[in-house]
PDB file of N, CA and C in Angstrom:
ATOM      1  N   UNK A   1     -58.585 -11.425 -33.122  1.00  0.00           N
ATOM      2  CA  UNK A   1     -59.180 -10.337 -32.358  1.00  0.00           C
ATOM      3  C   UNK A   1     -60.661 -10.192 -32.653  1.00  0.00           C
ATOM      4  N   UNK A   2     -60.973 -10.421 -33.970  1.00  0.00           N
ATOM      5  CA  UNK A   2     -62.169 -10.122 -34.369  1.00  0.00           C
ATOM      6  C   UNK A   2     -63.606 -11.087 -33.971  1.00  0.00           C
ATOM      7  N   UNK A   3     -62.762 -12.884 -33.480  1.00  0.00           N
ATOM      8  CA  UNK A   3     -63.973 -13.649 -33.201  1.00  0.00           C
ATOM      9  C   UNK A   3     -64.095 -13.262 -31.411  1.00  0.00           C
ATOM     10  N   UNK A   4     -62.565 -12.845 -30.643  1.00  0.00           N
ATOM     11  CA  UNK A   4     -62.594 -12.556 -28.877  1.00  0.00           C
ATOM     12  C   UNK A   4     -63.065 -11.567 -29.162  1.00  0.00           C
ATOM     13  N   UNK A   5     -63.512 -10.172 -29.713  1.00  0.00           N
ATOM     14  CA  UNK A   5     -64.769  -8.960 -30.307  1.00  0.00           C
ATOM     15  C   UNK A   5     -65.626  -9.476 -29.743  1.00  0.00           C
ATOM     16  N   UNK A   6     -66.561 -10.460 -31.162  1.00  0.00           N
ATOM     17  CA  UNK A   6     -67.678 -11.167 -31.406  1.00  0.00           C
ATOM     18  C   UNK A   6     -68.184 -12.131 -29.675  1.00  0.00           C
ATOM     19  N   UNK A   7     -67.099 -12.865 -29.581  1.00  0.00           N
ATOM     20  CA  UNK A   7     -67.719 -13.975 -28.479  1.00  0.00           C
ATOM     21  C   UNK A   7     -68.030 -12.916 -27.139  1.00  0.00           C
ATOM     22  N   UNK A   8     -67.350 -11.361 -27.027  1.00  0.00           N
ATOM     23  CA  UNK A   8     -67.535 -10.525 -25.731  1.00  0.00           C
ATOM     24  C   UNK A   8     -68.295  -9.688 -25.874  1.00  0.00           C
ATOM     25  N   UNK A   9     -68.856  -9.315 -26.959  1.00  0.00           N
ATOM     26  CA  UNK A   9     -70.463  -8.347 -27.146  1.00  0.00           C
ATOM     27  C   UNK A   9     -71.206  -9.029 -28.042  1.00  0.00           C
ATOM     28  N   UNK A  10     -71.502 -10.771 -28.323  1.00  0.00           N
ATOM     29  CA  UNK A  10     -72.645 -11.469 -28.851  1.00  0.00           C
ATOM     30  C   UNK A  10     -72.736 -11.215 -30.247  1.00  0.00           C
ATOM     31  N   UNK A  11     -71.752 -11.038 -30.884  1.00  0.00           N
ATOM     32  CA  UNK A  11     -71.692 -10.981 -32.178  1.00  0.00           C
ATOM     33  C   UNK A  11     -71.669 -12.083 -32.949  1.00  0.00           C
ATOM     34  N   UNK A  12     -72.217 -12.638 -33.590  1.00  0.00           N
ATOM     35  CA  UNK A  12     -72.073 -13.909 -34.891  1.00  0.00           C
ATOM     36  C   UNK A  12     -71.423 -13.698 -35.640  1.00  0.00           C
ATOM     37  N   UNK A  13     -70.451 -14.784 -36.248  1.00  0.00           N
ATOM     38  CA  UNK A  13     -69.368 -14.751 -37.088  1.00  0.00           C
ATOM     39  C   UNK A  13     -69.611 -16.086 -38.062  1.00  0.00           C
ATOM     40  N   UNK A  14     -69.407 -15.899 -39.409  1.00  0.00           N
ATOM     41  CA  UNK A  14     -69.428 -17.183 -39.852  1.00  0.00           C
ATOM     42  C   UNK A  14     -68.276 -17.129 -40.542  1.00  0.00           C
ATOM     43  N   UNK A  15     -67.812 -18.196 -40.466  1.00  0.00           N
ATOM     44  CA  UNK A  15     -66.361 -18.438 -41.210  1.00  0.00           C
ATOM     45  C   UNK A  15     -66.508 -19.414 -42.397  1.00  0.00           C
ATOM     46  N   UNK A  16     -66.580 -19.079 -43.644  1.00  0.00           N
ATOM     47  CA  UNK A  16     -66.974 -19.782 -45.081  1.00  0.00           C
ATOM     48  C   UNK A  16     -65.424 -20.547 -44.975  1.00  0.00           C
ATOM     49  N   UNK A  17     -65.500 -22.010 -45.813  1.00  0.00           N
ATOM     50  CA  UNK A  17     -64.490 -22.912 -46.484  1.00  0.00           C
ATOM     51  C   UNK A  17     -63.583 -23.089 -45.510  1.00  0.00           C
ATOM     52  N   UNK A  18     -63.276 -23.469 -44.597  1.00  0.00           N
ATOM     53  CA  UNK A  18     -62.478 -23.381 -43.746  1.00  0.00           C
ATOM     54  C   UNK A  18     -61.654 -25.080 -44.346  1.00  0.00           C
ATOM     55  N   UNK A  19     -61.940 -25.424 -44.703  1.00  0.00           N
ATOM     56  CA  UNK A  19     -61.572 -26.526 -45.237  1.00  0.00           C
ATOM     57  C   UNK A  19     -60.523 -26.297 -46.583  1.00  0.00           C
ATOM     58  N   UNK A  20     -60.537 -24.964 -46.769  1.00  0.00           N
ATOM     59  CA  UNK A  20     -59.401 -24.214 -47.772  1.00  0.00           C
ATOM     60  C   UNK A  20     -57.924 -23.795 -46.778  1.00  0.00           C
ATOM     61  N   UNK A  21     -58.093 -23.385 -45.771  1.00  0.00           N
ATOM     62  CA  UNK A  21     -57.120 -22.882 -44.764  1.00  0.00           C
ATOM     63  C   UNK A  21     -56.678 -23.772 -43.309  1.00  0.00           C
ATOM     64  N   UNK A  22     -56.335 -24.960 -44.021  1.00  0.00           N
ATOM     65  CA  UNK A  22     -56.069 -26.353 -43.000  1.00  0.00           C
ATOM     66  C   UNK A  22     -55.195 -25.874 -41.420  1.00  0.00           C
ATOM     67  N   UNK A  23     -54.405 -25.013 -42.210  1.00  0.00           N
ATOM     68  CA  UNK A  23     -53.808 -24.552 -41.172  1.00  0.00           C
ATOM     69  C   UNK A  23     -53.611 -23.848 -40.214  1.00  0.00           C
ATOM     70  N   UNK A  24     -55.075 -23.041 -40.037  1.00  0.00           N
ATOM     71  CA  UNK A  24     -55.591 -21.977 -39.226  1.00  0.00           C
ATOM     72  C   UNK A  24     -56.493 -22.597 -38.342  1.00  0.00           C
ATOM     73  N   UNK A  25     -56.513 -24.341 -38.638  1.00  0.00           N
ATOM     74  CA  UNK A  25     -57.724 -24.712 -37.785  1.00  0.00           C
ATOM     75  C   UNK A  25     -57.050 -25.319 -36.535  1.00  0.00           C
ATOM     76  N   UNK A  26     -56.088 -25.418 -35.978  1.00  0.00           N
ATOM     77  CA  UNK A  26     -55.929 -25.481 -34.789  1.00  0.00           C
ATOM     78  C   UNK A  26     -55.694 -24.539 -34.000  1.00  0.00           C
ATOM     79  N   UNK A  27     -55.542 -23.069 -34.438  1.00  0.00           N
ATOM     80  CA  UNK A  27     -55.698 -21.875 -33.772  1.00  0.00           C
ATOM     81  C   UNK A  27     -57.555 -21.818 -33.633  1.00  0.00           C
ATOM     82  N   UNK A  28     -57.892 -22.107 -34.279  1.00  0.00           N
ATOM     83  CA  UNK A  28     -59.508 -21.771 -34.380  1.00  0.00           C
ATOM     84  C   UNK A  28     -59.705 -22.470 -33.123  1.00  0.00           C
ATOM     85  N   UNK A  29     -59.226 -24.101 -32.976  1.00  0.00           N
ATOM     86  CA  UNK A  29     -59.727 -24.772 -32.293  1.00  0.00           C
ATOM     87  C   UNK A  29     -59.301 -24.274 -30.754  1.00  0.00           C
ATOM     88  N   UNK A  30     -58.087 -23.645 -30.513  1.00  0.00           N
ATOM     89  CA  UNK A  30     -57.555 -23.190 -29.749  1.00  0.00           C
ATOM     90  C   UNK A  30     -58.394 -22.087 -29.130  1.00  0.00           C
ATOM     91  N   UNK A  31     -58.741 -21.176 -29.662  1.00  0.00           N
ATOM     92  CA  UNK A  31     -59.551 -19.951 -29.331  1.00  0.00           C
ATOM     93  C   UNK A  31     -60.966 -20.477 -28.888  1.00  0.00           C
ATOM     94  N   UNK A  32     -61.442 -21.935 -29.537  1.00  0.00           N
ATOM     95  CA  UNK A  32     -62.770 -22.232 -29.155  1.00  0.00           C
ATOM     96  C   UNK A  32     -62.624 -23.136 -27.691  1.00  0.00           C
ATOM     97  N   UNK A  33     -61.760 -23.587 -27.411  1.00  0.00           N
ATOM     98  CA  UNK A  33     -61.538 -24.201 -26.300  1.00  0.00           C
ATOM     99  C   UNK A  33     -61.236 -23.455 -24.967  1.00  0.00           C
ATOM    100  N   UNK A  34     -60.898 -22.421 -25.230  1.00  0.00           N
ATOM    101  CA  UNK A  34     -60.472 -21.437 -24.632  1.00  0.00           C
ATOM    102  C   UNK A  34     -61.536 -20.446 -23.855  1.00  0.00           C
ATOM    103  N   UNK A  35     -63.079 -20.954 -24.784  1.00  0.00           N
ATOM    104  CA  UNK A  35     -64.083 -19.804 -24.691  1.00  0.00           C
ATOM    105  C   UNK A  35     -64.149 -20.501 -22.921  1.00  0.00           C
ATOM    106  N   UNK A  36     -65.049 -19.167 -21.932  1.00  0.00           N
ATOM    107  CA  UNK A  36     -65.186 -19.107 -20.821  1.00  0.00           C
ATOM    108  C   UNK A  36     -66.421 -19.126 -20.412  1.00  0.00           C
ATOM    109  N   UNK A  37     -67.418 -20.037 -20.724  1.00  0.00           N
ATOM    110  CA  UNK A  37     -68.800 -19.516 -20.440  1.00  0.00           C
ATOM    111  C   UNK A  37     -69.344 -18.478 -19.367  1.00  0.00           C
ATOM    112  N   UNK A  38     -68.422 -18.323 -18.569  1.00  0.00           N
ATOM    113  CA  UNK A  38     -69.021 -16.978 -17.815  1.00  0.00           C
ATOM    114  C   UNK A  38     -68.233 -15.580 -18.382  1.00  0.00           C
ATOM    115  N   UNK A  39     -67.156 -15.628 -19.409  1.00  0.00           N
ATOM    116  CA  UNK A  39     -66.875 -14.599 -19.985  1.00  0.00           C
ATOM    117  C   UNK A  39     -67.384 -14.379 -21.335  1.00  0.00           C
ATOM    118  N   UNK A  40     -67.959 -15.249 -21.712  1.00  0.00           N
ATOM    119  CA  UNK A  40     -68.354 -15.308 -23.269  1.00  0.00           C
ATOM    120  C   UNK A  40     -69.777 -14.812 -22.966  1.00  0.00           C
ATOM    121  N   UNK A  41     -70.476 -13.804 -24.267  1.00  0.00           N
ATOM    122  CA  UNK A  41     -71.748 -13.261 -24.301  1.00  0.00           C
ATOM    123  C   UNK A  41     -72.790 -14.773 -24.669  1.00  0.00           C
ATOM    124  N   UNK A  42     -73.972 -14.593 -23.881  1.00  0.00           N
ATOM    125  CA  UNK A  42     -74.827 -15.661 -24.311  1.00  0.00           C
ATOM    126  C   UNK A  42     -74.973 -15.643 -25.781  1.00  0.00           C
ATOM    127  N   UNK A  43     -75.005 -14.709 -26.449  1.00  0.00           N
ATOM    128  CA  UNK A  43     -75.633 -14.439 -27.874  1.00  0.00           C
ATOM    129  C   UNK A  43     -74.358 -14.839 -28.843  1.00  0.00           C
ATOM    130  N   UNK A  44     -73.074 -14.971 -28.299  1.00  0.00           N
ATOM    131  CA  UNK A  44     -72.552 -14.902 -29.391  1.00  0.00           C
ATOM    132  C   UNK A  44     -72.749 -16.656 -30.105  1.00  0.00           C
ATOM    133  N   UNK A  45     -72.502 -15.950 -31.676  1.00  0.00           N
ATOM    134  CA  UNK A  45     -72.427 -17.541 -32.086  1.00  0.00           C
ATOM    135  C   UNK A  45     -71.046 -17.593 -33.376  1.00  0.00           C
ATOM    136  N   UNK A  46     -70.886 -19.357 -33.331  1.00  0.00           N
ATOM    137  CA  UNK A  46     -70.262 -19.088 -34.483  1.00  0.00           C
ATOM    138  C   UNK A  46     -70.326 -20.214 -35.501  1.00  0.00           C
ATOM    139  N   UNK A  47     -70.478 -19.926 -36.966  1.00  0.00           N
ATOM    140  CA  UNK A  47     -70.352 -20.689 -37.891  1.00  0.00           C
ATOM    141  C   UNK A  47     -69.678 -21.412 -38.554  1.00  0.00           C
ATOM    142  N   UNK A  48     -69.071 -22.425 -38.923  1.00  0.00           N
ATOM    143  CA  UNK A  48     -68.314 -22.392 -39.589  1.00  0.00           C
ATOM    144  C   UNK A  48     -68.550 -23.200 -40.599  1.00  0.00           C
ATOM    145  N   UNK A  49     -67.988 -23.366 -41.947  1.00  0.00           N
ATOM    146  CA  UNK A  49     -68.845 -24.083 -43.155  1.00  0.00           C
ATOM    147  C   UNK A  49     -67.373 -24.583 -43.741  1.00  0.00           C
ATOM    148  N   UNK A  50     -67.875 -25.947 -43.989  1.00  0.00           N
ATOM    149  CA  UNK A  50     -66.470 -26.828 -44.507  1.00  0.00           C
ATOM    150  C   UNK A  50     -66.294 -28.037 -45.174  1.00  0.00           C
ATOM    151  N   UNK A  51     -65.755 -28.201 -46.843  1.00  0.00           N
ATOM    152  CA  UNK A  51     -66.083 -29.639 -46.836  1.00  0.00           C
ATOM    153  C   UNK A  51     -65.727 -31.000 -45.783  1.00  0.00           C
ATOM    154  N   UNK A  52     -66.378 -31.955 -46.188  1.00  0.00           N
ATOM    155  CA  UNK A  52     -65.874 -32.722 -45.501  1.00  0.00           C
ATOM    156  C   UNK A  52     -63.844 -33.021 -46.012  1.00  0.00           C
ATOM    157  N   UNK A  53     -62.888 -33.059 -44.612  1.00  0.00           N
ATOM    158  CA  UNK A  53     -61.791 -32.974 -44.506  1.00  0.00           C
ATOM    159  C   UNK A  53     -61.031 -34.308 -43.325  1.00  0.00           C
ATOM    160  N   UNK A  54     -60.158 -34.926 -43.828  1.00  0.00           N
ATOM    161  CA  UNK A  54     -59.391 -35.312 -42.632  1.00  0.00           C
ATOM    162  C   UNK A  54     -58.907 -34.112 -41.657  1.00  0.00           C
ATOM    163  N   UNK A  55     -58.212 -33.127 -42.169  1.00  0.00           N
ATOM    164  CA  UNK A  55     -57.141 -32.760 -41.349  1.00  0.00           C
ATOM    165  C   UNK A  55     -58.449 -31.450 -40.600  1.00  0.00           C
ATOM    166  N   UNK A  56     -59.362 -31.593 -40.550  1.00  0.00           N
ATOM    167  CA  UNK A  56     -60.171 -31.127 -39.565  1.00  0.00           C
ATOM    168  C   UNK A  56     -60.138 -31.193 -37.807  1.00  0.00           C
ATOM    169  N   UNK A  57     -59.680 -30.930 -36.822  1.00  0.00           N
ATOM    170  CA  UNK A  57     -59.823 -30.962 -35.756  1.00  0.00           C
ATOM    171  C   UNK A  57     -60.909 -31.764 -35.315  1.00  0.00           C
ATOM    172  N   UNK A  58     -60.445 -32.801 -34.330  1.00  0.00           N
ATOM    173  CA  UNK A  58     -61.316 -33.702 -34.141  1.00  0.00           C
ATOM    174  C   UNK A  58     -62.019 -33.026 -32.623  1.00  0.00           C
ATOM    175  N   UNK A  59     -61.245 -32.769 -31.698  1.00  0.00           N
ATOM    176  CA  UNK A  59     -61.854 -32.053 -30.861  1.00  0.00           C
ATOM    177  C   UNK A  59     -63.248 -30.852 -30.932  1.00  0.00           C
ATOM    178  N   UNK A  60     -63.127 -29.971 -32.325  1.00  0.00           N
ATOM    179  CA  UNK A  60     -63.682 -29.065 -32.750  1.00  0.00           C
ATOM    180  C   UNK A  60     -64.853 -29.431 -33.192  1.00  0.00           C
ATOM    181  N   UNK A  61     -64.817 -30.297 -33.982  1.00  0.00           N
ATOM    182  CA  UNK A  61     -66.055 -31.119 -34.858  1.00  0.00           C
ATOM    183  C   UNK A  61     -66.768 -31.860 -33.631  1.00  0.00           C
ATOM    184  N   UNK A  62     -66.386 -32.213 -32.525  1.00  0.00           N
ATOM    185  CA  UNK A  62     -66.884 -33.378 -31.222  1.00  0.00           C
ATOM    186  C   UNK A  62     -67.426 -31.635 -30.221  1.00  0.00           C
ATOM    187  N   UNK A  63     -67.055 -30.879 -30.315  1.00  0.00           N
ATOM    188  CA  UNK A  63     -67.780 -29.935 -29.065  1.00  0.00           C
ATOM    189  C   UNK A  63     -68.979 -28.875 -29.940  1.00  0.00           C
ATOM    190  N   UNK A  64     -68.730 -29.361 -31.529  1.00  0.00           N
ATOM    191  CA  UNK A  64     -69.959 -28.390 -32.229  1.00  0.00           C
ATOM    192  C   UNK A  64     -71.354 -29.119 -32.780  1.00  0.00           C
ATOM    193  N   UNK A  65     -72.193 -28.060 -32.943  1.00  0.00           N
ATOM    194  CA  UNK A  65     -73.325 -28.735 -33.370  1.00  0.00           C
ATOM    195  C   UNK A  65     -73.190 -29.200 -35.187  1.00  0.00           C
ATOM    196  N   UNK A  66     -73.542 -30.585 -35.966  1.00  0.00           N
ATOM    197  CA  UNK A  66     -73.234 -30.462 -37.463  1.00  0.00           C
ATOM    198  C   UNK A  66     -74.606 -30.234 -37.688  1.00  0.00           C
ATOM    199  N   UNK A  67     -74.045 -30.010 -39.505  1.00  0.00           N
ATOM    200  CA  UNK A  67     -75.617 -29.770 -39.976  1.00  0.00           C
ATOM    201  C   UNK A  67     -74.875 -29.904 -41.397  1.00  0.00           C
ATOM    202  N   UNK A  68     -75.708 -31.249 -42.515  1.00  0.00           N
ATOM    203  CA  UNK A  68     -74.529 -31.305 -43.375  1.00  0.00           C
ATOM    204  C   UNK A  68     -75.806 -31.331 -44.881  1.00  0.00           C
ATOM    205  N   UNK A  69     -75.604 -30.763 -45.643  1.00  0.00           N
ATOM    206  CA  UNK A  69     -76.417 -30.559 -46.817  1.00  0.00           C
ATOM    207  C   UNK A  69     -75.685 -30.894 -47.649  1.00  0.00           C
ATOM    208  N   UNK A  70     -76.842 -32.147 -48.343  1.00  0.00           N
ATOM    209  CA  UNK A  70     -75.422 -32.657 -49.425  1.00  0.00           C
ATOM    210  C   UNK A  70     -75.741 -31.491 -50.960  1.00  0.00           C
ATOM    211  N   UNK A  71     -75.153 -31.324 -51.594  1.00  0.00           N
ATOM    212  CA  UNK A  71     -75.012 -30.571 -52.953  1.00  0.00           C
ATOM    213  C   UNK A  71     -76.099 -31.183 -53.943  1.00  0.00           C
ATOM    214  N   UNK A  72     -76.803 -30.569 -54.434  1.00  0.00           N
ATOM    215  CA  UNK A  72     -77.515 -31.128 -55.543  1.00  0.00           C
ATOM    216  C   UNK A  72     -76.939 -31.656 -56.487  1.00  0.00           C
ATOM    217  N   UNK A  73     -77.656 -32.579 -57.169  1.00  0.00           N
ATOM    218  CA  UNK A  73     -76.802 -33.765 -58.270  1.00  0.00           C
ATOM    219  C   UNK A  73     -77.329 -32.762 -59.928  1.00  0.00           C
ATOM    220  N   UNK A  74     -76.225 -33.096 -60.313  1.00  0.00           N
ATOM    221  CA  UNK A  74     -76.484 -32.174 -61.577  1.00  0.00           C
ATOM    222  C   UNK A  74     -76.384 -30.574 -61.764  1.00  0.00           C
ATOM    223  N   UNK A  75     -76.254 -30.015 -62.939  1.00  0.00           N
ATOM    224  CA  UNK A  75     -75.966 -28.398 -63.164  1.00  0.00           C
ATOM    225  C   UNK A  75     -77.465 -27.866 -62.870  1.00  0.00           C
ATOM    226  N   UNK A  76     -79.136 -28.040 -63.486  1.00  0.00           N
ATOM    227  CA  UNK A  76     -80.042 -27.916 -63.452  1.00  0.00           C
ATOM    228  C   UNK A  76     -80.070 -28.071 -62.021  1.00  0.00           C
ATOM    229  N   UNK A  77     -80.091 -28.779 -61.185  1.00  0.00           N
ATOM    230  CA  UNK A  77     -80.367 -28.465 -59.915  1.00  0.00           C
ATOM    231  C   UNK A  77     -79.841 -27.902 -59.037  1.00  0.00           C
ATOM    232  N   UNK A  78     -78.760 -27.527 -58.855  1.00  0.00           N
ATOM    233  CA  UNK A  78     -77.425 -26.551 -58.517  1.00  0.00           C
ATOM    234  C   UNK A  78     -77.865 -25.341 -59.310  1.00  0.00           C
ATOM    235  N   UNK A  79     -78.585 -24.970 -60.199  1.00  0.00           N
ATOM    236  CA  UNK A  79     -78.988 -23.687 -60.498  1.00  0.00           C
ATOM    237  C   UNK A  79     -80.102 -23.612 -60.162  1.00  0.00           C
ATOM    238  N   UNK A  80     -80.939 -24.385 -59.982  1.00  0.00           N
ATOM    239  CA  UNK A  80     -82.252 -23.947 -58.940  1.00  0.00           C
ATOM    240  C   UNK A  80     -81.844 -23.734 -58.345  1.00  0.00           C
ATOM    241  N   UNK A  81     -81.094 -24.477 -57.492  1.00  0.00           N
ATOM    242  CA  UNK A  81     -80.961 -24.052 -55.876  1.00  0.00           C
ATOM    243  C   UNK A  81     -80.499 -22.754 -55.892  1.00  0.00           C
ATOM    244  N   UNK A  82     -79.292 -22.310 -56.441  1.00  0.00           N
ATOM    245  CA  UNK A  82     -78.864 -21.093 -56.306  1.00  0.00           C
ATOM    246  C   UNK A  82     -79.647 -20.162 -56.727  1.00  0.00           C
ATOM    247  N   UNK A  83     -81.113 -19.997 -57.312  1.00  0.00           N
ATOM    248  CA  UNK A  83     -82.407 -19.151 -58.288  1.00  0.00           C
ATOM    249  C   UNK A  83     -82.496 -19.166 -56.864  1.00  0.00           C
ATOM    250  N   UNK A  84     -83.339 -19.771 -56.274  1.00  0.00           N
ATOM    251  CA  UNK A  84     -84.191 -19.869 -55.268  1.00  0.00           C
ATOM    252  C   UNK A  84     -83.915 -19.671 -54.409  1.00  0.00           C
ATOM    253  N   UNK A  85     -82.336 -19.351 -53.505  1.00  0.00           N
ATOM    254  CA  UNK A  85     -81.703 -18.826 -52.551  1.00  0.00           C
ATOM    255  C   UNK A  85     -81.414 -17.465 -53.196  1.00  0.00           C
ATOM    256  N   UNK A  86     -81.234 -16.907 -53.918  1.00  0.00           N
ATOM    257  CA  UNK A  86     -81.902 -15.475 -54.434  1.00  0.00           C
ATOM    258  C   UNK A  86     -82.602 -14.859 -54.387  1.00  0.00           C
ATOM    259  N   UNK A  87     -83.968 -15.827 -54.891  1.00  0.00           N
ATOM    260  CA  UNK A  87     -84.632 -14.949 -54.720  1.00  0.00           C
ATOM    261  C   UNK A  87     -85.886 -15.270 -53.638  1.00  0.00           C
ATOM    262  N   UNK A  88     -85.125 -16.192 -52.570  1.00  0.00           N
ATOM    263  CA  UNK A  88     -85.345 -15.949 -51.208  1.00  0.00           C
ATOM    264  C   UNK A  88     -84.580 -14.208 -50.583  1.00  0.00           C
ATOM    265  N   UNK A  89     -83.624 -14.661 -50.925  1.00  0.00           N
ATOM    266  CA  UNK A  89     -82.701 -12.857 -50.112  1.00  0.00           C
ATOM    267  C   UNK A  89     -83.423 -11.585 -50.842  1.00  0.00           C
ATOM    268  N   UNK A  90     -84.077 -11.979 -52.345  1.00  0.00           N
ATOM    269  CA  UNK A  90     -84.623 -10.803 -52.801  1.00  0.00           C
ATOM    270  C   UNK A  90     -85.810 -10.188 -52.325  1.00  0.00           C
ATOM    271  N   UNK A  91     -85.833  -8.851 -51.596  1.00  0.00           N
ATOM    272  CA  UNK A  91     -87.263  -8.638 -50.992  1.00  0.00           C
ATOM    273  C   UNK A  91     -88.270  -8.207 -52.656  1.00  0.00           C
ATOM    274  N   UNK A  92     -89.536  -8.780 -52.244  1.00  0.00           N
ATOM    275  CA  UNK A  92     -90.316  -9.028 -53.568  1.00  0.00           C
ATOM    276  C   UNK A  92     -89.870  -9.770 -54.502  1.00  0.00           C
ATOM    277  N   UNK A  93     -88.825 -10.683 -54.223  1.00  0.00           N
ATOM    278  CA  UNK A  93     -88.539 -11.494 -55.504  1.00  0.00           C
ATOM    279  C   UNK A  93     -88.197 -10.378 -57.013  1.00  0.00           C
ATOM    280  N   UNK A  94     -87.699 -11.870 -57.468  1.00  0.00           N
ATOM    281  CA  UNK A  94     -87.424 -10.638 -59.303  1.00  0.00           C
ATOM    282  C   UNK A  94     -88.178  -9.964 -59.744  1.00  0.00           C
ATOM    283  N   UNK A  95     -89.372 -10.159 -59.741  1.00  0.00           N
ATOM    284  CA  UNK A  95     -90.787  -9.454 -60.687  1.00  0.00           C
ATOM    285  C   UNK A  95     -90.857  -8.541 -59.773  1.00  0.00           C
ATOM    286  N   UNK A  96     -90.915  -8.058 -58.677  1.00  0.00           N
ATOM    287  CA  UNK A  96     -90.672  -6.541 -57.900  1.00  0.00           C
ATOM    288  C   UNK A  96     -90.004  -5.500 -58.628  1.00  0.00           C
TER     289      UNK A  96
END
């Protein structure tokens, strides 16, 4: 109910790990196939974030846009990254 909400008043939805819940992804894919471009809001969008998976919907992955960031190598750089996406979201950064 909550993404047919989103796709009919332009709401964005992102859906984290979906690659944890194998089995919800052919309903997902179902509901996305389903969308109506003249019933769906221009604005709506949707996310979804996932490791790479076989049992991924092949249809789903073929009608979306990818965008694939590989993980930093090592603990030191995996904790930058995560510093620095912090204190990107932090307004004034830490020393504020």
């Amino acid at each position: 109910r909550a993404l047919h909400a989103a796709a009919m008043s332009g709401g964005w939805v992102l859906l984290c790990n979906c690659h944890l819940c194998t089995a919800w992804l052919p309903m997902l894919e179902q509901f996305c196939g389903g969308l109506d471009s003249q019933q769906t809001h221009r604005d709506f969008r949707l996310w979804v974030t996932s490791a790479p998976i076989d049992d991924f919907p092949v249809a789903l992955l073929q009608s979306c846009l990818k965008l694939a960031c590989p993980k930093p190598t090592g603990l030191r750089a995996r904790l930058l990254e995560a510093y620095q996406a912090l204190e990107e979201e932090t307004p004034g950064g830490f020393g504020a």
